[in-house]
Protein backbone atom coordinates (compact mmCIF):
# COMPACT_ATOMS: atom_id res chain seq x y z
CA UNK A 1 -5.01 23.90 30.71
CA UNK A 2 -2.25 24.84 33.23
CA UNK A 3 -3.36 28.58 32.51
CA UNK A 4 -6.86 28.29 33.30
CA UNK A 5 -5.36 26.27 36.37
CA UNK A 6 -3.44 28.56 37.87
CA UNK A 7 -6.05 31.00 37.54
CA UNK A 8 -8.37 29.13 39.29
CA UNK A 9 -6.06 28.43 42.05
CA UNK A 10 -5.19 32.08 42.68
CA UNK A 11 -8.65 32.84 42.41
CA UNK A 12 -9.75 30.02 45.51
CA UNK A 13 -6.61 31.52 47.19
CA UNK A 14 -8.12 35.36 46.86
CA UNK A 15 -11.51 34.46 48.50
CA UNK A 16 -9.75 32.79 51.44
CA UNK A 17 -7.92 35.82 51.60
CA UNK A 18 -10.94 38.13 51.73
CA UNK A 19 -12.72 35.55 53.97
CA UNK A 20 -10.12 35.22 56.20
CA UNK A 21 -9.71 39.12 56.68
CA UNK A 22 -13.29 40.23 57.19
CA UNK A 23 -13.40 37.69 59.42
CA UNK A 24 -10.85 38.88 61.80
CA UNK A 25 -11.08 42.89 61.08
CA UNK A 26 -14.73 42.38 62.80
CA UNK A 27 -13.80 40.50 65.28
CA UNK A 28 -10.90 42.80 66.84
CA UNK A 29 -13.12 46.01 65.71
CA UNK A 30 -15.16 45.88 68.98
CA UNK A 31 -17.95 43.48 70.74
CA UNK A 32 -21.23 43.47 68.82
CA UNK A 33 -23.49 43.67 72.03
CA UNK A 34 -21.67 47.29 72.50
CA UNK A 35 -24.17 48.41 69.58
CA UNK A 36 -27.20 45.88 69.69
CA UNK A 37 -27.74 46.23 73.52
CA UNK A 38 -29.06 48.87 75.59
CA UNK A 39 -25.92 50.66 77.74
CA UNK A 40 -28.37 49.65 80.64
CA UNK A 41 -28.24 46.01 80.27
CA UNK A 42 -27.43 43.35 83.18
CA UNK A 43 -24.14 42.32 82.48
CA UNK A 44 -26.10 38.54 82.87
CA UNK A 45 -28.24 39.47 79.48
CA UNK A 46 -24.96 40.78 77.89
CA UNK A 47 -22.83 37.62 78.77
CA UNK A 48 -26.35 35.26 77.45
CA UNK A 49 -25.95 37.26 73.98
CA UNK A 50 -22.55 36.54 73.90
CA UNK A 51 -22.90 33.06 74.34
CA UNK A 52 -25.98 32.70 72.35
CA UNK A 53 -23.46 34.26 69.12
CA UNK A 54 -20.35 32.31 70.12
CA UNK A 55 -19.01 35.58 70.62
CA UNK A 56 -17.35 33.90 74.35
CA UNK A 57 -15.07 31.60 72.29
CA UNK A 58 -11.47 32.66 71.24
CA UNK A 59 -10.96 33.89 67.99
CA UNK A 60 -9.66 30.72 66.14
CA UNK A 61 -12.68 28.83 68.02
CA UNK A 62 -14.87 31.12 65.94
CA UNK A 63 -12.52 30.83 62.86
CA UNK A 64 -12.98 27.09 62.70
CA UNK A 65 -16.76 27.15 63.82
CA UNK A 66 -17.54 29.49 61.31
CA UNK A 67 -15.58 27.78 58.39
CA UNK A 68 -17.75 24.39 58.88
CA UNK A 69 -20.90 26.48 58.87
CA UNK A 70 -19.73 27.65 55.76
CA UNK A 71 -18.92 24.38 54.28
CA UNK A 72 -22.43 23.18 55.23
CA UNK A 73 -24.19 26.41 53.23
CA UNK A 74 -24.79 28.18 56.70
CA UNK A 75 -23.71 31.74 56.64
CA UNK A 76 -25.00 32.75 60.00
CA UNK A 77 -27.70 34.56 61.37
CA UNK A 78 -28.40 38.14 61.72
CA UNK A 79 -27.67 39.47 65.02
CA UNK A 80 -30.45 42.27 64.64
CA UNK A 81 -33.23 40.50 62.76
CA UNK A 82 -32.82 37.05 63.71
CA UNK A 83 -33.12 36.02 60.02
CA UNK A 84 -30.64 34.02 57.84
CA UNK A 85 -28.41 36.33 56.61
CA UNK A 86 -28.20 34.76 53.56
CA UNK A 87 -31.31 35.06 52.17
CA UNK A 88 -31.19 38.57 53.58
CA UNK A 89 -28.35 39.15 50.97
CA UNK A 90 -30.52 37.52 48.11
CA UNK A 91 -33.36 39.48 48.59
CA UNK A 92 -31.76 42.60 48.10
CA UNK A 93 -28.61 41.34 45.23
CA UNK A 94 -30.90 41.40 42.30
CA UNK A 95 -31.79 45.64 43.07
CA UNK A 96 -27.65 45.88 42.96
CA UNK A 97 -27.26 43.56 39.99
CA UNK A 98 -29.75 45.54 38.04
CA UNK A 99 -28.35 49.01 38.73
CA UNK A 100 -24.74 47.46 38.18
CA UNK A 101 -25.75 46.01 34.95
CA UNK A 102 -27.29 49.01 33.56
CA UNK A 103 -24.39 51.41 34.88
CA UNK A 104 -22.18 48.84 33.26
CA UNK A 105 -24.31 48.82 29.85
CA UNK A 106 -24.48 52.79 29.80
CA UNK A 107 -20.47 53.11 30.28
CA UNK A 108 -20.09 50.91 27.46
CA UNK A 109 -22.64 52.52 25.64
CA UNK A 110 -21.45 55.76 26.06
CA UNK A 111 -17.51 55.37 26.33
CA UNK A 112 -16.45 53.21 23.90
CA UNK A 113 -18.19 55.14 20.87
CA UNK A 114 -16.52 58.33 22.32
CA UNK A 115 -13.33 56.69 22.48
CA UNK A 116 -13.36 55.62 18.96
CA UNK A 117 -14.27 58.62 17.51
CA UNK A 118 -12.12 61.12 19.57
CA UNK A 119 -9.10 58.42 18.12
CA UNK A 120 -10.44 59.05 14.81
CA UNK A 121 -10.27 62.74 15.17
CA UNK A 122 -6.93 63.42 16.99
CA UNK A 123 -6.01 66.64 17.94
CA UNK A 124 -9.26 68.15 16.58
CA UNK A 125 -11.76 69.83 18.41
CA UNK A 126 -13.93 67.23 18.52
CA UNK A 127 -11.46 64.85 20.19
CA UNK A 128 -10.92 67.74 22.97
CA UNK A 129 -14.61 67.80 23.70
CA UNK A 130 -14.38 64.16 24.63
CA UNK A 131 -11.52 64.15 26.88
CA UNK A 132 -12.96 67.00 28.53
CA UNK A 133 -16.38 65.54 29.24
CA UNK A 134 -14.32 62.35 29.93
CA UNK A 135 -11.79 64.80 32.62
CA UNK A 136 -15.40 66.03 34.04
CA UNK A 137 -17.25 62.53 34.08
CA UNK A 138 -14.13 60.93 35.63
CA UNK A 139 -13.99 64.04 37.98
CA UNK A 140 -17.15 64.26 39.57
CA UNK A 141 -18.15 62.65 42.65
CA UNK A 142 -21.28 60.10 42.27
CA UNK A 143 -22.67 61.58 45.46
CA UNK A 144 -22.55 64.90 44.20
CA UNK A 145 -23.77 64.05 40.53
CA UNK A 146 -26.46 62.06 42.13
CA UNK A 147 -27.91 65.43 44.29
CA UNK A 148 -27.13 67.61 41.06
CA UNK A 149 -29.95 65.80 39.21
CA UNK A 150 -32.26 64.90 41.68
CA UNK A 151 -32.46 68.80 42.32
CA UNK A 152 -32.99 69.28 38.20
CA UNK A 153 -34.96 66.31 37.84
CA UNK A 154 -36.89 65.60 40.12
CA UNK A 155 -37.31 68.96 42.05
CA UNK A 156 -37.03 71.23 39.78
CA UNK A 157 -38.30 70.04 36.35
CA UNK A 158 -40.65 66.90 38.31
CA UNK A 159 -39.51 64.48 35.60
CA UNK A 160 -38.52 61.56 37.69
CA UNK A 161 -38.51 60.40 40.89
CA UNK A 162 -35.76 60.67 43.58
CA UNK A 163 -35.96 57.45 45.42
CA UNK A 164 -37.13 54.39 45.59
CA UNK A 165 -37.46 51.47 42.82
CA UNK A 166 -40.24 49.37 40.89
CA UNK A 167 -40.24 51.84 38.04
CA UNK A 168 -38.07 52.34 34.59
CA UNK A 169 -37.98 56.10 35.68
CA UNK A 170 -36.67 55.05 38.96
CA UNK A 171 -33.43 53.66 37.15
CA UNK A 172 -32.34 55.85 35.10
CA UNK A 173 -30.73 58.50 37.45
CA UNK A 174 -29.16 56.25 39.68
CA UNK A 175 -27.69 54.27 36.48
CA UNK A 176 -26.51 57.37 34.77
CA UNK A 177 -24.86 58.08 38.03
CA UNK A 178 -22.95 55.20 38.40
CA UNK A 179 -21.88 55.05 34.74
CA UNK A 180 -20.74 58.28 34.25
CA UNK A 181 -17.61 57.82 35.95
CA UNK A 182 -17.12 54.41 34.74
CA UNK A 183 -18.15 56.03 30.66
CA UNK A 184 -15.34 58.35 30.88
CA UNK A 185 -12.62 55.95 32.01
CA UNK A 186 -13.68 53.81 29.34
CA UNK A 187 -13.33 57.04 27.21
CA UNK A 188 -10.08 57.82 27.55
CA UNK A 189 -8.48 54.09 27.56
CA UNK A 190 -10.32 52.93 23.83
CA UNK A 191 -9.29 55.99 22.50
CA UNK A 192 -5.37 55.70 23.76
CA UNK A 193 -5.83 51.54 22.39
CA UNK A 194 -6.99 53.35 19.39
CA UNK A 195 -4.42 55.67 18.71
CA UNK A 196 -1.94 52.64 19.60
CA UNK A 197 -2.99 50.15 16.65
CA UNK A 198 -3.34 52.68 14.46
CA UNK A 199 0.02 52.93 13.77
CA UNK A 200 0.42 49.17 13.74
CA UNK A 201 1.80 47.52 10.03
CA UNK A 202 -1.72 45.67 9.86
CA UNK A 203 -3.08 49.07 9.73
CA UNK A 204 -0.69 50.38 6.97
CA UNK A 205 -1.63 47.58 4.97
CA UNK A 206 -5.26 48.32 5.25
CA UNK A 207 -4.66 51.51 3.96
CA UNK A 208 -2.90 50.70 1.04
CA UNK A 209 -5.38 48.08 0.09
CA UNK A 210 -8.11 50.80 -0.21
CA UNK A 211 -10.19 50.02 2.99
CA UNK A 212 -12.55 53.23 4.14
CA UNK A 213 -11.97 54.64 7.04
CA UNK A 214 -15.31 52.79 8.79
CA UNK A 215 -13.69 49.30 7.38
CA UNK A 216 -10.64 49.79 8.54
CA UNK A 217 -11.68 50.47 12.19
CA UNK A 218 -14.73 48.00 12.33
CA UNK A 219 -12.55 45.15 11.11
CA UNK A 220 -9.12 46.09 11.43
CA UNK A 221 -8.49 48.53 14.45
CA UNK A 222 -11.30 47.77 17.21
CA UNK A 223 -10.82 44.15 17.14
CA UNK A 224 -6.81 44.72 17.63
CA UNK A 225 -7.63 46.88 20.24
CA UNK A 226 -10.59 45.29 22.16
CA UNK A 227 -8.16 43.34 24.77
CA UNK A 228 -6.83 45.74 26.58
CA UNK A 229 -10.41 47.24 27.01
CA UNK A 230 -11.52 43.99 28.16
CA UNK A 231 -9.10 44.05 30.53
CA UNK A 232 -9.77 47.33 32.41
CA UNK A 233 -13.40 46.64 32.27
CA UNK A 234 -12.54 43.83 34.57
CA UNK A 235 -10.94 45.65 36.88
CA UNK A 236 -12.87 48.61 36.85
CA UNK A 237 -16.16 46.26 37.78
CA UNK A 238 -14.95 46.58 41.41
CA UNK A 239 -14.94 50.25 41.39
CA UNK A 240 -18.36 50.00 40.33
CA UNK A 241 -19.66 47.87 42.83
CA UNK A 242 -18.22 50.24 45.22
CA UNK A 243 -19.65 53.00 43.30
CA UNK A 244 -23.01 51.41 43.97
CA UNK A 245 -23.12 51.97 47.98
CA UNK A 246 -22.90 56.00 47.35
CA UNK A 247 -25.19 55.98 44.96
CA UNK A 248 -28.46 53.31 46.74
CA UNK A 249 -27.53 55.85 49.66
CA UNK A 250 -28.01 58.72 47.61
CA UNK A 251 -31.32 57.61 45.82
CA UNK A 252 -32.77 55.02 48.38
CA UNK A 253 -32.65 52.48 46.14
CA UNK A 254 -32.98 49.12 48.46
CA UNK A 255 -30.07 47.19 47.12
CA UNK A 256 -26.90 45.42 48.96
CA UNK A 257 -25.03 49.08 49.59
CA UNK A 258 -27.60 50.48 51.66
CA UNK A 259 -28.27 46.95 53.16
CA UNK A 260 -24.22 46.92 54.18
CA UNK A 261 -24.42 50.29 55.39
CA UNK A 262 -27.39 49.46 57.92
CA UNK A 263 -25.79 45.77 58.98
CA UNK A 264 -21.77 48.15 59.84
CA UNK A 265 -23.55 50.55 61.98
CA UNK A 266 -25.16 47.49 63.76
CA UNK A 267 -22.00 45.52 63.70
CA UNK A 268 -24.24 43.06 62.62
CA UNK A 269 -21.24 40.02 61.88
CA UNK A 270 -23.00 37.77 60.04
CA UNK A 271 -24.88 39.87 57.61
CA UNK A 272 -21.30 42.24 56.77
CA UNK A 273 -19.65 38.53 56.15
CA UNK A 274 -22.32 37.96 53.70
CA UNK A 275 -22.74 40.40 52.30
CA UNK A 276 -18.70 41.26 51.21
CA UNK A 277 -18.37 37.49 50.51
CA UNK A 278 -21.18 38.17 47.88
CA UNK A 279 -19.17 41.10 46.32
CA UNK A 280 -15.84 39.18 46.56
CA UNK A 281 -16.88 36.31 44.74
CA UNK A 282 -18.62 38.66 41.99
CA UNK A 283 -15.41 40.97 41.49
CA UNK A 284 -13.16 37.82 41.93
CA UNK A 285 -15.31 35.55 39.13
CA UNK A 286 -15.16 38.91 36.81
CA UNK A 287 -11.49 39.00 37.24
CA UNK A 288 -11.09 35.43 36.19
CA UNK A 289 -13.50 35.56 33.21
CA UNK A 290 -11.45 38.74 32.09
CA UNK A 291 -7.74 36.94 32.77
CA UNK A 292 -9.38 33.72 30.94
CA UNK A 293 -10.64 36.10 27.73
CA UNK A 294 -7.77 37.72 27.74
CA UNK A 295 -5.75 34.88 27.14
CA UNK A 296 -7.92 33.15 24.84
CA UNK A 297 -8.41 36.33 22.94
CA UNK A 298 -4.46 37.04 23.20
CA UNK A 299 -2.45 33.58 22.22
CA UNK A 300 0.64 35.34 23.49
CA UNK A 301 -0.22 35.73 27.23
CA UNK A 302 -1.17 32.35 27.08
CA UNK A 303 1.95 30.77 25.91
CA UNK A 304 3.70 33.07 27.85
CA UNK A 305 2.81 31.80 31.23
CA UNK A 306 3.33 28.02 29.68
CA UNK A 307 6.39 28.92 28.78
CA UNK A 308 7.45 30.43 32.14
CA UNK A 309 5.73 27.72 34.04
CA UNK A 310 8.40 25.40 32.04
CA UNK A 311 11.46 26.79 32.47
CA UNK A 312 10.78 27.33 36.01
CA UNK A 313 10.20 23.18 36.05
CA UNK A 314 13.56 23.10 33.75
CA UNK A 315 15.70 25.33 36.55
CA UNK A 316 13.61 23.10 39.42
């Protein structure tokens, strides 16, 4: 119980964190009439705006103004559309969810089998040819590997299309994009957690009992060694959230990272807020389902953190 607290509570702390920063970084970054205004305007309409967005208060004004909106389920109004930016966010998440997801399902799909088997095969040639697509994968810039096969694809061979979404065959190139990266990182770490059990005294013993070689990974080795991937899939879920911006740019596809590209060009406050709070919260909840996994899936971390949240109590 006082694990999952703690994690919790560093986890509320985080967002206020991220809040807290976004906040200020666009407010000190420059006035948002600068960019939605004409350079032509009276300075009368320019002051109106101002006051119309609470953009004439002092900074902690705003802080505190913007906090109770919050706390009420208001997060602001676009400055350039005039709609709630909220349900701006919405409309596009799902497009970024389902590209995530998929990127996220072909990684695993992808890495961890290659991982396995290059462990099984060390030193050989076959384990070579997976670090080396894994060097290439982790290597290549999404932008780049996202123009690569739209000029083979779609160009060139008129297989799929280059943009846009609706489709099955609109998916798959921006999904392969984002996952390739992600596949080889995956790559490399299952087949170094691998390599790492395999020496283990469980393992040994499997041996000498007569398990096969499929038994003793399926039941002995992968499940030994599934933690630490858990782990860096947690942390690598940021990266591909990031990822995601490049790649909507790259193939139009009308999620949250072409949305967020559109709204920091405007300077558009409200809609940047909601849109990083979104991501936040998504790469903070991962983090915490991963910590809370990890120690329900690893006893030791667990007691660990009892333990050291009781002798720091006994020195108190």
């Amino acid at each position: 119980m006082r694990f999952t607290a703690v994690k919790l509570l560093r986890s509320a702390v985080t967002m206020w964190l991220v809040i807290t920063f976004v906040f200020v970084v666009l407010r000190i970054s420059g006035d948002p009439t600068d960019i939605l205004l004409p350079d032509d305007v009276a300075q009368e309409v320019r002051e109106f705006y101002r006051v119309k967005w609470g953009l004439d208060q002092s900074l902690w004004q705003q802080y505190l103004a913007y906090w109770k909106a919050l706390a009420s389920g208001d997060f602001g109004i676009s400055l350039r559309s005039g709609l709630p930016a909220w349900d701006m966010v919405m409309e596009r998440a799902p497009k970024t969810l389902l590209l995530g997801a998929c990127g996220l399902a072909m990684a695993l799909f992808i890495g961890i089998p290659l991982g396995v088997i290059a462990a099984q095969y060390q030193g050989s040639a076959l384990d070579r040819g997976v670090m080396s697509f894994a060097v290439f994968g982790f290597s290549m810039p999404n932008f780049f590997l996202g123009i690569i096969l739209i000029l083979v694809f779609s160009l060139h061979l008129r297989w799929l299309p280059s943009s846009g979404s609706g489709t099955l065959a609109h998916l798959v190139m921006p999904a392969f994009t984002l996952g390739t990266a992600f596949a080889a990182q995956i790559a490399r770490f299952t087949r170094s957690a691998m390599i790492d059990v395999s020496s283990r005294a469980y393992m040994r013993t499997a041996r000498s009992k007569g398990a096969g070689p499929l038994r003793r990974v399926v039941s002995h080795a992968f499940p030994n060694a599934v933690v630490p991937i858990i782990t860096i899939i947690g942390l690598k879920v940021g990266e591909l959230i990031g990822g995601a911006v490049v790649v909507e740019t790259v193939f139009a596809w009308p999620g949250l990272g072409r949305l967020v590209t559109i709204a920091v060009a405007n300077r558009d406050l409200a809609l940047v807020q909601a849109i990083l709070i979104l991501i936040a919260a998504t790469m903070i909840l991962t983090n915490l389902i991963v910590d809370l996994m990890y120690g329900w899936l690893d006893p030791r971390v667990r007691d660990a953190r009892s333990a050291g949240g009781r002798a720091a109590e006994a020195r108190a």
